[in-house]
PDB file of N, CA and C in Angstrom:
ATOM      1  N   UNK A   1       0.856  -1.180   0.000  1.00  0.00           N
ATOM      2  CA  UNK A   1       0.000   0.000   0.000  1.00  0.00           C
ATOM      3  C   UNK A   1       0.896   1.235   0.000  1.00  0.00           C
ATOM      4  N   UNK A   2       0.518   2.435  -0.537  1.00  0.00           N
ATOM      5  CA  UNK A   2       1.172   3.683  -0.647  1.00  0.00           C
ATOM      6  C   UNK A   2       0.520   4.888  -0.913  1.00  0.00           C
ATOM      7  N   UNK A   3       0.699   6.079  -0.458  1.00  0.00           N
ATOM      8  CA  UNK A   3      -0.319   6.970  -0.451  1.00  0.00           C
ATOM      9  C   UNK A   3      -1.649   7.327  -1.520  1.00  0.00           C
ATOM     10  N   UNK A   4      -0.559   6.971  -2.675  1.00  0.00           N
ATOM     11  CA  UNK A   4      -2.000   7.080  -4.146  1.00  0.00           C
ATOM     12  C   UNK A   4      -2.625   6.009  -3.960  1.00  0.00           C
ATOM     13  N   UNK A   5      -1.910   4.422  -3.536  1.00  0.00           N
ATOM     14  CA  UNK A   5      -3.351   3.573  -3.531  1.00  0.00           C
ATOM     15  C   UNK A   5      -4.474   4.009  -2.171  1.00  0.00           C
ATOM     16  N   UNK A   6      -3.819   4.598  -1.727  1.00  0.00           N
ATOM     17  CA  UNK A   6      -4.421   4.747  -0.374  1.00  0.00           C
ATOM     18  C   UNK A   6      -6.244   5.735  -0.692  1.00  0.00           C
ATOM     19  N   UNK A   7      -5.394   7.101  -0.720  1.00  0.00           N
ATOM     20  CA  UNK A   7      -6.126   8.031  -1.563  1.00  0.00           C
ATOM     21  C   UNK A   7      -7.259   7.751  -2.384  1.00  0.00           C
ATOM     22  N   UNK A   8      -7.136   6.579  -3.138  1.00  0.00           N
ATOM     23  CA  UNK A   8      -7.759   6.006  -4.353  1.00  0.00           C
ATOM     24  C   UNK A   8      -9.216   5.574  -3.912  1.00  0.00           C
ATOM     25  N   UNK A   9      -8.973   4.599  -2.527  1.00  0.00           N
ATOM     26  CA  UNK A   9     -10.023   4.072  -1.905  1.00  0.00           C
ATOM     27  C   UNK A   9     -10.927   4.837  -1.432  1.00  0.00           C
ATOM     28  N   UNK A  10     -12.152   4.414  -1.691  1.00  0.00           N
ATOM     29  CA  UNK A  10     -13.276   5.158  -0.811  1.00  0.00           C
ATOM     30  C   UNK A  10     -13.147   5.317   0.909  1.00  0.00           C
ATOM     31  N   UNK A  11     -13.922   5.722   1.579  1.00  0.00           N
ATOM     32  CA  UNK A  11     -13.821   5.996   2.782  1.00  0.00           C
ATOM     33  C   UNK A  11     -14.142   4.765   3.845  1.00  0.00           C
ATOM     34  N   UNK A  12     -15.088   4.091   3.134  1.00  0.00           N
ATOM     35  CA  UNK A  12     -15.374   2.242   4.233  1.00  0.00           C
ATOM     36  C   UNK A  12     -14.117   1.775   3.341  1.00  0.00           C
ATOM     37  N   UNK A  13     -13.368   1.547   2.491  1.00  0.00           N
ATOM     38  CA  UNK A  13     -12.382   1.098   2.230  1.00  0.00           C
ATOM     39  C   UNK A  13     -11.034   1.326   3.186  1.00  0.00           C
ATOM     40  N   UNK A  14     -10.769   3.044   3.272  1.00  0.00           N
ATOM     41  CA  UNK A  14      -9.729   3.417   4.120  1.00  0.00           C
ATOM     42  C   UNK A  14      -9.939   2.798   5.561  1.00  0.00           C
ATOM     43  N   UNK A  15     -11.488   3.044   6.136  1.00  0.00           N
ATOM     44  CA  UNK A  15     -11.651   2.264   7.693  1.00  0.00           C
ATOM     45  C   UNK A  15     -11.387   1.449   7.656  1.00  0.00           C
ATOM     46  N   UNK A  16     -11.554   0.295   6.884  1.00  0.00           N
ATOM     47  CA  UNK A  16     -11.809  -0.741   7.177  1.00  0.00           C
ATOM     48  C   UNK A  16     -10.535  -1.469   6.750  1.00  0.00           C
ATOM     49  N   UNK A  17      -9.224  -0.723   6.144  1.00  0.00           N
ATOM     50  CA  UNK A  17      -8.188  -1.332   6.392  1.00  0.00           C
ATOM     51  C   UNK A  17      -7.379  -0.684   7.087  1.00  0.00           C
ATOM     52  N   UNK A  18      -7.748   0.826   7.928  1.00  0.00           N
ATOM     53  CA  UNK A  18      -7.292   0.832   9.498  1.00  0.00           C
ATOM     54  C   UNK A  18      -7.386   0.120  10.312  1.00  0.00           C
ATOM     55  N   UNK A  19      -8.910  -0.114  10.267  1.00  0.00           N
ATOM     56  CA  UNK A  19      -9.243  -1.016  11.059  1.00  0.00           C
ATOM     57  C   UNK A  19      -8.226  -2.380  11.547  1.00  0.00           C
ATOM     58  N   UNK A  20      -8.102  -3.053  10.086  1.00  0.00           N
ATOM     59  CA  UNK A  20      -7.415  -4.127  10.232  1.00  0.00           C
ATOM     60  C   UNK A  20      -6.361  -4.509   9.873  1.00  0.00           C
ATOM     61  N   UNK A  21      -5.817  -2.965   9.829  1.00  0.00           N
ATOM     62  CA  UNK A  21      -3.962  -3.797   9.134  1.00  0.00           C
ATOM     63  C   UNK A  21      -3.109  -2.535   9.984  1.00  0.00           C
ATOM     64  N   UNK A  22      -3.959  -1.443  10.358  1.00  0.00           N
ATOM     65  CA  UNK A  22      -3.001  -0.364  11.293  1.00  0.00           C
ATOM     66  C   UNK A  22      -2.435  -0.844  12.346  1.00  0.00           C
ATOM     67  N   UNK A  23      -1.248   0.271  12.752  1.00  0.00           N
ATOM     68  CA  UNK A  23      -0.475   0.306  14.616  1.00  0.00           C
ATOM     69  C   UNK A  23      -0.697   1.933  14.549  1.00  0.00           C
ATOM     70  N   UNK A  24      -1.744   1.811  15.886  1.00  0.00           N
ATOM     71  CA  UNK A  24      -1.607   2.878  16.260  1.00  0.00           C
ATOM     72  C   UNK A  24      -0.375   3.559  16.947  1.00  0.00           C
ATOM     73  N   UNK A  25      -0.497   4.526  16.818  1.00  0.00           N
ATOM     74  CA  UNK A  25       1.100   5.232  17.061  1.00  0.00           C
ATOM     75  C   UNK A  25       1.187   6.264  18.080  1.00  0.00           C
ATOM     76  N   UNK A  26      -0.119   6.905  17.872  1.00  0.00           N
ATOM     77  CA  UNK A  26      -0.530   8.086  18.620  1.00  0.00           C
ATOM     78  C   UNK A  26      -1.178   9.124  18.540  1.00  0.00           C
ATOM     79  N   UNK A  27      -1.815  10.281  19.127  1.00  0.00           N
ATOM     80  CA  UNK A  27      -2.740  11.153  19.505  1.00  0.00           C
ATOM     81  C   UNK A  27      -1.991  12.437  20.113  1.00  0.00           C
ATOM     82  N   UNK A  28      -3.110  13.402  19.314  1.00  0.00           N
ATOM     83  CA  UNK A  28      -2.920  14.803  20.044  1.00  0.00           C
ATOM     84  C   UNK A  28      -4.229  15.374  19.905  1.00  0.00           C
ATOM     85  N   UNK A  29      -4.406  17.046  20.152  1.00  0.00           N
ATOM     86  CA  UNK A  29      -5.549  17.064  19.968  1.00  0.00           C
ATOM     87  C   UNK A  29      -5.630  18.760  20.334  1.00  0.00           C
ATOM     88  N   UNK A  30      -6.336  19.678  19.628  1.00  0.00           N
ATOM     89  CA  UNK A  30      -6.732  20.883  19.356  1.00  0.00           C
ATOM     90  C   UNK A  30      -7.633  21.268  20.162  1.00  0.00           C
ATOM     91  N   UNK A  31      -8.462  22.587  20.031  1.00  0.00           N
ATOM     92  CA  UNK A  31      -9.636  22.927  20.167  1.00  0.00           C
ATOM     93  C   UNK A  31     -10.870  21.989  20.130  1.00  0.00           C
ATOM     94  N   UNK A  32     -10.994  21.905  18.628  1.00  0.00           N
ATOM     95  CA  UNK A  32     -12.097  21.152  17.693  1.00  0.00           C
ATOM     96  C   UNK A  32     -11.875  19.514  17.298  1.00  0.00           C
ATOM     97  N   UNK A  33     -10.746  19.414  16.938  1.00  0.00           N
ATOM     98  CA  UNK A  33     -10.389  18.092  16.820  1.00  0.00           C
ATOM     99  C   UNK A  33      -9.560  17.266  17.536  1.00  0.00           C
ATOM    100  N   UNK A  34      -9.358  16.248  17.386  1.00  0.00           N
ATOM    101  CA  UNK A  34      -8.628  15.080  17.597  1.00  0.00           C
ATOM    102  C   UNK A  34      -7.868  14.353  16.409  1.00  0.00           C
ATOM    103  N   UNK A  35      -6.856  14.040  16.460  1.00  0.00           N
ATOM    104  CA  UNK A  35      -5.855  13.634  15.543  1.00  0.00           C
ATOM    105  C   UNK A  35      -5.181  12.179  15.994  1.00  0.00           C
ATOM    106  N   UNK A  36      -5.277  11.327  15.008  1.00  0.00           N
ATOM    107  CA  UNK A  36      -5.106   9.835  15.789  1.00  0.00           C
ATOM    108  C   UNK A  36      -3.785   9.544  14.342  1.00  0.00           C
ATOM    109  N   UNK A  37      -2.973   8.897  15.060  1.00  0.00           N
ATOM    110  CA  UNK A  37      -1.905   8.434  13.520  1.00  0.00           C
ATOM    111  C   UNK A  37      -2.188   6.995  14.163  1.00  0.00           C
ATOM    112  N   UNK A  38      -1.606   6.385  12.622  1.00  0.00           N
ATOM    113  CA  UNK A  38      -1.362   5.257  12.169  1.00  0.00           C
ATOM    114  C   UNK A  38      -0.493   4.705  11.676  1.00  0.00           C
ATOM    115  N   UNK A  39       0.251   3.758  11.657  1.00  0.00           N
ATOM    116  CA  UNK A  39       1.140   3.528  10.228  1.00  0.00           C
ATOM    117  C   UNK A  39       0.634   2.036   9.768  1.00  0.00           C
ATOM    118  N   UNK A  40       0.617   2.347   8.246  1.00  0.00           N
ATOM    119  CA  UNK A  40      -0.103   0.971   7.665  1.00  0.00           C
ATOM    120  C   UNK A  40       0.941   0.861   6.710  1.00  0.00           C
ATOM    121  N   UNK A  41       1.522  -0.194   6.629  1.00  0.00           N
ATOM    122  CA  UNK A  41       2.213  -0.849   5.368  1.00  0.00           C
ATOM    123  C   UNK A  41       4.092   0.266   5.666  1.00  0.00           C
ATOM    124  N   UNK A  42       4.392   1.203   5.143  1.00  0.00           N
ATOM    125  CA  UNK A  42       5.316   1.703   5.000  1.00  0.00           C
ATOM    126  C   UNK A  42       4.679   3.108   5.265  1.00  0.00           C
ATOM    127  N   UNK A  43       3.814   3.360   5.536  1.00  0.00           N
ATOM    128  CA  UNK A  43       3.275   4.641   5.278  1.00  0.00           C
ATOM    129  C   UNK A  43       2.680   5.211   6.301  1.00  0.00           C
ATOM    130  N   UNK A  44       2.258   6.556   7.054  1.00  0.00           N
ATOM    131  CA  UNK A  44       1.371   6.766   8.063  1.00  0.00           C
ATOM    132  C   UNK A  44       0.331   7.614   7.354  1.00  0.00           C
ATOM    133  N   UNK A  45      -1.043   6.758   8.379  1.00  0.00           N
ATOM    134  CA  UNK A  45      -2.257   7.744   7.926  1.00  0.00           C
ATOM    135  C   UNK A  45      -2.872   8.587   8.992  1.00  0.00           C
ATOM    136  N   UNK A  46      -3.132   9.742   9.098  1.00  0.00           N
ATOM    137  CA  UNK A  46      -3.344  10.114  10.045  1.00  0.00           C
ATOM    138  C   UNK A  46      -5.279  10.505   9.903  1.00  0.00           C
ATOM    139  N   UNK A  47      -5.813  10.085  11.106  1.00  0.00           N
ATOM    140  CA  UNK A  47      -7.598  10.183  10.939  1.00  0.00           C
ATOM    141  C   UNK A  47      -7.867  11.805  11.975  1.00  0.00           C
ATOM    142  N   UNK A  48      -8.589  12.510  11.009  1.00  0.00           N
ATOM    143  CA  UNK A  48      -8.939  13.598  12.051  1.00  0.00           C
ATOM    144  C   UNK A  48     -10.275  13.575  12.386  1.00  0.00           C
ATOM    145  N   UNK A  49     -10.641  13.587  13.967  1.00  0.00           N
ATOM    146  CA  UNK A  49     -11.943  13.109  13.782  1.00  0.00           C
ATOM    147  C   UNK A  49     -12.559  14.738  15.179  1.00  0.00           C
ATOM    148  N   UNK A  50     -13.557  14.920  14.999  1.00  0.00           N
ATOM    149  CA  UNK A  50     -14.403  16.055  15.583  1.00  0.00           C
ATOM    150  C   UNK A  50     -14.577  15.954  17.042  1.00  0.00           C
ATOM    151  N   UNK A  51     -13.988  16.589  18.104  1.00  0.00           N
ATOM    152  CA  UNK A  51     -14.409  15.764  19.395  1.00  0.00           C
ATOM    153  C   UNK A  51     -15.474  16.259  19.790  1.00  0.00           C
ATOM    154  N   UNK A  52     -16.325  17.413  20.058  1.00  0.00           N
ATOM    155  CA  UNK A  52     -17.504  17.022  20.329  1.00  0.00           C
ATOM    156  C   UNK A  52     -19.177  16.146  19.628  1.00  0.00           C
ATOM    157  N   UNK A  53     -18.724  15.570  18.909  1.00  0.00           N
ATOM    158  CA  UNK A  53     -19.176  14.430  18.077  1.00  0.00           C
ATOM    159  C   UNK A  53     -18.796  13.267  17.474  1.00  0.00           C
ATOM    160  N   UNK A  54     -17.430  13.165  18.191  1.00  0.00           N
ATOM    161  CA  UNK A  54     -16.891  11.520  17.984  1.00  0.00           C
ATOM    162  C   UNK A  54     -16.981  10.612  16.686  1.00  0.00           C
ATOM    163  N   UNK A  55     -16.643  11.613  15.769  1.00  0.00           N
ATOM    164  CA  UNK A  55     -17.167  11.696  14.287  1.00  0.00           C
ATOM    165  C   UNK A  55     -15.465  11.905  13.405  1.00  0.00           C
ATOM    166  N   UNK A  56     -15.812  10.939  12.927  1.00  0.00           N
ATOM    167  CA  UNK A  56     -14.760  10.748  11.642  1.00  0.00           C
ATOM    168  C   UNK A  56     -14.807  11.807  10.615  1.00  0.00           C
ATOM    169  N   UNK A  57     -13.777  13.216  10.432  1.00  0.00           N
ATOM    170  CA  UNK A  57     -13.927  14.177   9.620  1.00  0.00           C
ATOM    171  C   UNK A  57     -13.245  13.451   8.268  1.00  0.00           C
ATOM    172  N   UNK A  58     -11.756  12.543   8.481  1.00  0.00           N
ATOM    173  CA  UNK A  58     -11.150  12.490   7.149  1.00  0.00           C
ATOM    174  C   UNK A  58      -9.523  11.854   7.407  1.00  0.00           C
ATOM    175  N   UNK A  59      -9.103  10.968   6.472  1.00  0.00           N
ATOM    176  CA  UNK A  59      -8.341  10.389   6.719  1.00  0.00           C
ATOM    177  C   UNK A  59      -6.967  11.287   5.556  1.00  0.00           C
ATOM    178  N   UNK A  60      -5.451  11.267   6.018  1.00  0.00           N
ATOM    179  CA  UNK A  60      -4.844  12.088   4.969  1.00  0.00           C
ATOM    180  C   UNK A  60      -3.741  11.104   5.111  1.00  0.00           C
ATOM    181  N   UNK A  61      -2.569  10.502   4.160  1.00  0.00           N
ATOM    182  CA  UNK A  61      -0.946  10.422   4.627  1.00  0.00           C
ATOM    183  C   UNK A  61      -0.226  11.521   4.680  1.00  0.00           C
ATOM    184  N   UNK A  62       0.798  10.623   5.707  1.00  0.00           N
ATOM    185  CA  UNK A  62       1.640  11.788   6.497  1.00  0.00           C
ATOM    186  C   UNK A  62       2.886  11.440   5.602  1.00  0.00           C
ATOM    187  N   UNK A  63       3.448  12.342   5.234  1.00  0.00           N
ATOM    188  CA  UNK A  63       4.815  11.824   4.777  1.00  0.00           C
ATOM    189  C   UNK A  63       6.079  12.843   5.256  1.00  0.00           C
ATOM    190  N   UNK A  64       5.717  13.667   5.756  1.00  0.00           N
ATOM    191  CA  UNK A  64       7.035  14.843   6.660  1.00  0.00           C
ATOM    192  C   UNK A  64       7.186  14.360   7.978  1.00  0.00           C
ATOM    193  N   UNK A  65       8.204  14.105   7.924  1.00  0.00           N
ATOM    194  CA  UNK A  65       8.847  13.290   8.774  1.00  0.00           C
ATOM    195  C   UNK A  65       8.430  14.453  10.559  1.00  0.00           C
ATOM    196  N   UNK A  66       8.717  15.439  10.195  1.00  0.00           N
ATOM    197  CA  UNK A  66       9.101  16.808  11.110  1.00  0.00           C
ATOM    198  C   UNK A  66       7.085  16.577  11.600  1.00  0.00           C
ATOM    199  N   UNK A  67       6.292  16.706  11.105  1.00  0.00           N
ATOM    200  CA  UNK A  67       4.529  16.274  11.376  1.00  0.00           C
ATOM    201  C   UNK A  67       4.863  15.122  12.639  1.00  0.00           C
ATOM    202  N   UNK A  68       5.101  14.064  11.880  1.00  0.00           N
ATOM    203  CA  UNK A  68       5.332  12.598  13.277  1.00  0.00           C
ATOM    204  C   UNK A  68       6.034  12.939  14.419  1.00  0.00           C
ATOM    205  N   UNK A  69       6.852  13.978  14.510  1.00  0.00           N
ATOM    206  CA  UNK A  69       7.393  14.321  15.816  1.00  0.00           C
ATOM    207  C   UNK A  69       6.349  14.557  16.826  1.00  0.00           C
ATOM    208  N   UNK A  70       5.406  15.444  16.071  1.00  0.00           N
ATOM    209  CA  UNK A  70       4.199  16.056  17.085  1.00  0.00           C
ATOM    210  C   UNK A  70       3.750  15.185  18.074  1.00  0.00           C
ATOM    211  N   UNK A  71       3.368  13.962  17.400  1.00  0.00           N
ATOM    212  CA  UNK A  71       2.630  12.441  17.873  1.00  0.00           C
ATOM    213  C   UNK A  71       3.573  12.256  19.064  1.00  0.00           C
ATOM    214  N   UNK A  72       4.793  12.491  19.026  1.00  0.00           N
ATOM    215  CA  UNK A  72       5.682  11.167  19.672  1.00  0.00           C
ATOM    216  C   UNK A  72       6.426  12.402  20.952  1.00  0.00           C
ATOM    217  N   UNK A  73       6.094  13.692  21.205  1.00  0.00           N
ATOM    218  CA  UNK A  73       6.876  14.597  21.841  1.00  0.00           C
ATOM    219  C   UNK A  73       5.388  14.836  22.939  1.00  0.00           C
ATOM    220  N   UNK A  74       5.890  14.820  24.431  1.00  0.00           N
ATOM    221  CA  UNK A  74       4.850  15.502  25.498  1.00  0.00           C
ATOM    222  C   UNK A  74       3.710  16.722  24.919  1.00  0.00           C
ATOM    223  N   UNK A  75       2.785  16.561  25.443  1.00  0.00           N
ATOM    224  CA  UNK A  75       1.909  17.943  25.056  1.00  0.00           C
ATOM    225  C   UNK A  75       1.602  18.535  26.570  1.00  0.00           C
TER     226      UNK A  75
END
């Protein structure tokens, strides 16, 4: 898998192979949202989802290395 096949897939496609082939990695989180990473295959996807509605906004890959720090440094 790699970001264009990724991209390519519809949205129950992208869940549903988070679902079952991701490692979660880690979380941060804003105002409005929540930000969950992943890494699937060679690649990380990161899901942004709405926190006062626990609602899936949209899935993107991460590929800047300097982004994954965020995940992995104290908040």
């Amino acid at each position: 898998m790699n970001p264009t096949h990724f991209i390519l897939l519809n949205e129950l496609q992208q869940m549903e192979l988070i679902w079952e082939k991701a490692v979660y990695i880690g979380e941060k989180q804003s105002e409005f949202f929540k930000y969950i990473l992943y890494r699937l295959d060679e690649m990380y996807v990161e899901e942004t989802r709405y926190i006062s509605y626990n609602f899936m906004h949209k899935f993107r890959c991460i590929e800047d290395k300097e982004l994954l720090s965020t995940y992995t440094q104290p908040q």
